[in-house]
Protein backbone atom coordinates (compact mmCIF):
# COMPACT_ATOMS: atom_id res chain seq x y z
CA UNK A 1 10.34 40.79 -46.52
CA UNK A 2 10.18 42.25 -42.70
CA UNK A 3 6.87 42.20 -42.68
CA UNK A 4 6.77 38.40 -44.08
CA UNK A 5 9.60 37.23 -41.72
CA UNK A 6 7.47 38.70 -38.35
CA UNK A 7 4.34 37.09 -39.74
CA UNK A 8 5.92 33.75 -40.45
CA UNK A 9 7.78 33.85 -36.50
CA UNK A 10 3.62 35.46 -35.27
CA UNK A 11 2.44 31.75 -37.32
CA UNK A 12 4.79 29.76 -35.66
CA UNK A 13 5.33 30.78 -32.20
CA UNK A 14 1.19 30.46 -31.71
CA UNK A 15 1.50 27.59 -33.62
CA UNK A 16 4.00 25.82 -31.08
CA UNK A 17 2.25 27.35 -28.16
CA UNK A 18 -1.27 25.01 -29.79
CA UNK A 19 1.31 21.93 -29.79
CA UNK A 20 2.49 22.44 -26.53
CA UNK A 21 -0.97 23.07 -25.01
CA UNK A 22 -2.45 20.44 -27.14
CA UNK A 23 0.25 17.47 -25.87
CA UNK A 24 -0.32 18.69 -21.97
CA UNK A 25 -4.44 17.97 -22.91
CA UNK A 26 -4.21 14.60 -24.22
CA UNK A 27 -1.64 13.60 -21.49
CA UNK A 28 -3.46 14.55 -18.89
CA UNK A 29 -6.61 12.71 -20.77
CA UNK A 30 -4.93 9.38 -20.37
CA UNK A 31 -3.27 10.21 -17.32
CA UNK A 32 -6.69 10.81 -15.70
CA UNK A 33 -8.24 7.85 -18.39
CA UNK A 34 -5.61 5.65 -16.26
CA UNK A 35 -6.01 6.68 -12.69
CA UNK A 36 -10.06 6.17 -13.26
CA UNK A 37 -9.12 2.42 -14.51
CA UNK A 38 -6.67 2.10 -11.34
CA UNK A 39 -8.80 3.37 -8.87
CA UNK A 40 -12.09 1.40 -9.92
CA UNK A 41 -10.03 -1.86 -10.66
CA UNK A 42 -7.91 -1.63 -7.23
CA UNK A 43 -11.81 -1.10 -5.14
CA UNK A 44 -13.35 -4.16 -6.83
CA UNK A 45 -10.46 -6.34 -6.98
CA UNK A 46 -9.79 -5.77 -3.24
CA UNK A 47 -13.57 -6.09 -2.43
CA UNK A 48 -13.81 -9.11 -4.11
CA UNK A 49 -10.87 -10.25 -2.30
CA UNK A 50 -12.20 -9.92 0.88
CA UNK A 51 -15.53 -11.68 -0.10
CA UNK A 52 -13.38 -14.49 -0.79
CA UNK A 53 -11.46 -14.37 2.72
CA UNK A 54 -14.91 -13.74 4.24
CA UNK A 55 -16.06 -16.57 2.41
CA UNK A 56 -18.94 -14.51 0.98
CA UNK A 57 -18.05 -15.11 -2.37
CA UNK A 58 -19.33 -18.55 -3.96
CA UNK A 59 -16.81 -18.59 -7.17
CA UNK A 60 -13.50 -17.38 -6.19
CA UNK A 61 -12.38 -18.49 -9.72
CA UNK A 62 -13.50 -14.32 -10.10
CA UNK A 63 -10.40 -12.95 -8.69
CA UNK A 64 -8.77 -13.71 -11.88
CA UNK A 65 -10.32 -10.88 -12.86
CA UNK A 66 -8.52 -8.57 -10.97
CA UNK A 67 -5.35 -10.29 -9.96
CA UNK A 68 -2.89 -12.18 -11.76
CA UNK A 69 -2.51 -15.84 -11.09
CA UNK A 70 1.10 -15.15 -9.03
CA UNK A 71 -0.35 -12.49 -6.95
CA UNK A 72 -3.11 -15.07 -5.99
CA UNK A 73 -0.52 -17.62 -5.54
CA UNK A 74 1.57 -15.53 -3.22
CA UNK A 75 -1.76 -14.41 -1.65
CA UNK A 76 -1.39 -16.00 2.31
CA UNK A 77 -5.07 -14.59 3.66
CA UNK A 78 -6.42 -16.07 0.25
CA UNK A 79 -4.79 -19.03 0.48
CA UNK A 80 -5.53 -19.87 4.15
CA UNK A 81 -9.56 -18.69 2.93
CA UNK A 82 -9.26 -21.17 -0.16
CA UNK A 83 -7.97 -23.78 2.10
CA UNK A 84 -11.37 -23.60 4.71
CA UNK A 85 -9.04 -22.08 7.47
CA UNK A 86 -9.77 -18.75 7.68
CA UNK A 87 -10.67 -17.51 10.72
CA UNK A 88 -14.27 -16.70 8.90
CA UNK A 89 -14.96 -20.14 8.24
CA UNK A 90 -17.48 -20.90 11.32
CA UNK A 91 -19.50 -18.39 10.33
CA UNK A 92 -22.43 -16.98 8.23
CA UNK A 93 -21.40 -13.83 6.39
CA UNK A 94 -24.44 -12.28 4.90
CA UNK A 95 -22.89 -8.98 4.68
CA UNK A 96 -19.94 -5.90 4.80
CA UNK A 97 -19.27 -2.56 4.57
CA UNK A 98 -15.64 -2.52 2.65
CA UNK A 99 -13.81 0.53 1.92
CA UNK A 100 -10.17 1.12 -0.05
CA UNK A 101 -9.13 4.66 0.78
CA UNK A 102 -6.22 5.26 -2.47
CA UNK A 103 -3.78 7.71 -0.23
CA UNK A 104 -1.44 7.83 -3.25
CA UNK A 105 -1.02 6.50 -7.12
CA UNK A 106 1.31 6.94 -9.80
CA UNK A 107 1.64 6.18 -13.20
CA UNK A 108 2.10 7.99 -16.55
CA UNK A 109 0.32 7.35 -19.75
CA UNK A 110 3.27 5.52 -21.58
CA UNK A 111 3.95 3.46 -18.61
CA UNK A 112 2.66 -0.10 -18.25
CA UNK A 113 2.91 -0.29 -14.90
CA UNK A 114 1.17 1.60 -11.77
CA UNK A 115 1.74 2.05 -8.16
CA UNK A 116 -0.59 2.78 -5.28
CA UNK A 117 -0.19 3.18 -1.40
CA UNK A 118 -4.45 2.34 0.02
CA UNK A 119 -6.07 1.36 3.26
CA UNK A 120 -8.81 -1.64 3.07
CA UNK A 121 -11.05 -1.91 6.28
CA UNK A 122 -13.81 -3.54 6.39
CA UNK A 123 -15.74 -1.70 9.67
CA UNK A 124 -18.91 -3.95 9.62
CA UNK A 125 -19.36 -7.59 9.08
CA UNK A 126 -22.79 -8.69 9.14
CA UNK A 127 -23.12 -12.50 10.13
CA UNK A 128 -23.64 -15.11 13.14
CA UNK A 129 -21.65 -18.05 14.02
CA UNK A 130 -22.98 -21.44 12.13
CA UNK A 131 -25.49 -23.14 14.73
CA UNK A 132 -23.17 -26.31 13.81
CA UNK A 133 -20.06 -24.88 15.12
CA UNK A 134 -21.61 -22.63 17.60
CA UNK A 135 -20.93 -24.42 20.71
CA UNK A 136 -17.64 -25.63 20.20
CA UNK A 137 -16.48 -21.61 18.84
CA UNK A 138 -17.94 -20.18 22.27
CA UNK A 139 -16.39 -22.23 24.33
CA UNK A 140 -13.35 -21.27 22.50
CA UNK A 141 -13.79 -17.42 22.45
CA UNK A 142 -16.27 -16.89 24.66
CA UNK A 143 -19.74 -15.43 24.40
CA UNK A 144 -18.87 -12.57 22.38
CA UNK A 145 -17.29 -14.68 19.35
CA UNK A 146 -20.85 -15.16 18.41
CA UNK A 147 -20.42 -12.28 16.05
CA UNK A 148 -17.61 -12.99 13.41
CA UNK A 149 -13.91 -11.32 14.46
CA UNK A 150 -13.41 -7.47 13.24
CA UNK A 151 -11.21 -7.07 9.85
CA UNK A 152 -7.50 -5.97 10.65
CA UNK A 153 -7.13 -2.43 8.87
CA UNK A 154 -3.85 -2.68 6.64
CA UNK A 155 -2.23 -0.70 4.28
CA UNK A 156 -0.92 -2.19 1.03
CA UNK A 157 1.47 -1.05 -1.86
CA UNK A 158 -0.39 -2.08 -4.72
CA UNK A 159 1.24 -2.63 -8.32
CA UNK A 160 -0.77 -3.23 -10.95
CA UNK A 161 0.77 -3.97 -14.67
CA UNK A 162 -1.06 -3.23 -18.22
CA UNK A 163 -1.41 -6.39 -19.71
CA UNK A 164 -2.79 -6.33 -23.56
CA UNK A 165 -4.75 -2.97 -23.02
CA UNK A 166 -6.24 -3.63 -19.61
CA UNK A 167 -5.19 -2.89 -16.13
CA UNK A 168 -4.94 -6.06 -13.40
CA UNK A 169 -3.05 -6.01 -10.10
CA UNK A 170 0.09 -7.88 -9.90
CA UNK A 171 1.12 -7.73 -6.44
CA UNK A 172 -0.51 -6.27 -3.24
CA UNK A 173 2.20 -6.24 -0.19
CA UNK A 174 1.27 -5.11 3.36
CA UNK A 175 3.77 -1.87 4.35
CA UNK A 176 4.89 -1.72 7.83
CA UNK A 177 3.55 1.46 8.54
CA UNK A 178 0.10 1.17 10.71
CA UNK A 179 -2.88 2.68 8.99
CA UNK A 180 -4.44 6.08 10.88
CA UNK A 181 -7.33 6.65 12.25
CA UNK A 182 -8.92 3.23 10.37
């Protein structure tokens, strides 16, 4: 009976030990299975973004995509780029370098929502002013607003909700805190 009683406690303390270890695996699987979706869905979604604003992109219907329809909504750069006022409407964007550093993210696998702190800058927009609007937009600016106006770096607070099995972002809100270095 000793001998019984120490193998049955040797069975189930090592059995325990493979639950334990086990439930740590497959949490951090869809923890990490999560952060990938995040972190690819926040890049795109903001890149396509600023296409839009830039007025790069010719469908803007694709945000929907990535955002939900109240994020858009509440969206002011989109809005003002939707409307033809955006400060990249007089000229011909044929290109940009757009980057989304992630500085921080959050969420666990059981969770349906996420959070992220990021920087978007965009340190290179390739494009002239249109020849129609060229005159009028120098004598504005001056001479050097031949080349389209740099991209304000800005850090957001991202939150992005699970909605039937797939990740899209619900709101994107500009923090008061300067980004560094950008």
């Amino acid at each position: 009976m000793k001998y019984l009683r120490r193998f049955l406690w040797f069975i189930t303390v090592r059995l325990f030990g493979i639950c334990v270890i086990g439930t740590i695996l497959v949490i951090a699987f869809y923890m990490s299975m999560n952060i990938t979706n995040i972190i690819v869905l926040a890049k795109d979604g903001m890149s396509a973004r600023a296409q839009v604003i830039l007025g790069t992109e010719e469908d803007p219907s694709l945000l929907t995509k990535f955002f939900t329809a109240d994020c858009l909504a509440r969206d002011a750069a989109v809005g003002v780029a939707l409307a033809g006022e955006s400060r990249y409407a007089d000229y011909d964007i044929s290109g940009m370098d757009h980057r989304l550093k992630i500085e921080w993210m959050w969420t666990w696998p059981w969770d349906n929502t996420a959070s992220a702190i990021a920087v978007e800058s965009v340190p290179e927009i390739d494009g002239r002013v249109r020849s129609t609007r060229r005159e009028a937009v120098i004598a504005a600016y001056g001479d050097s607003a031949v080349s389209p106006p740099a991209w304000d770096s800005t850090r957001y607070r991202i939150t992005l909700i699970r909605d039937s099995g797939r990740w899209i972002i619900s709101s994107i809100n500009p923090t008061d805190e300067r980004p560094g270095g950008s």
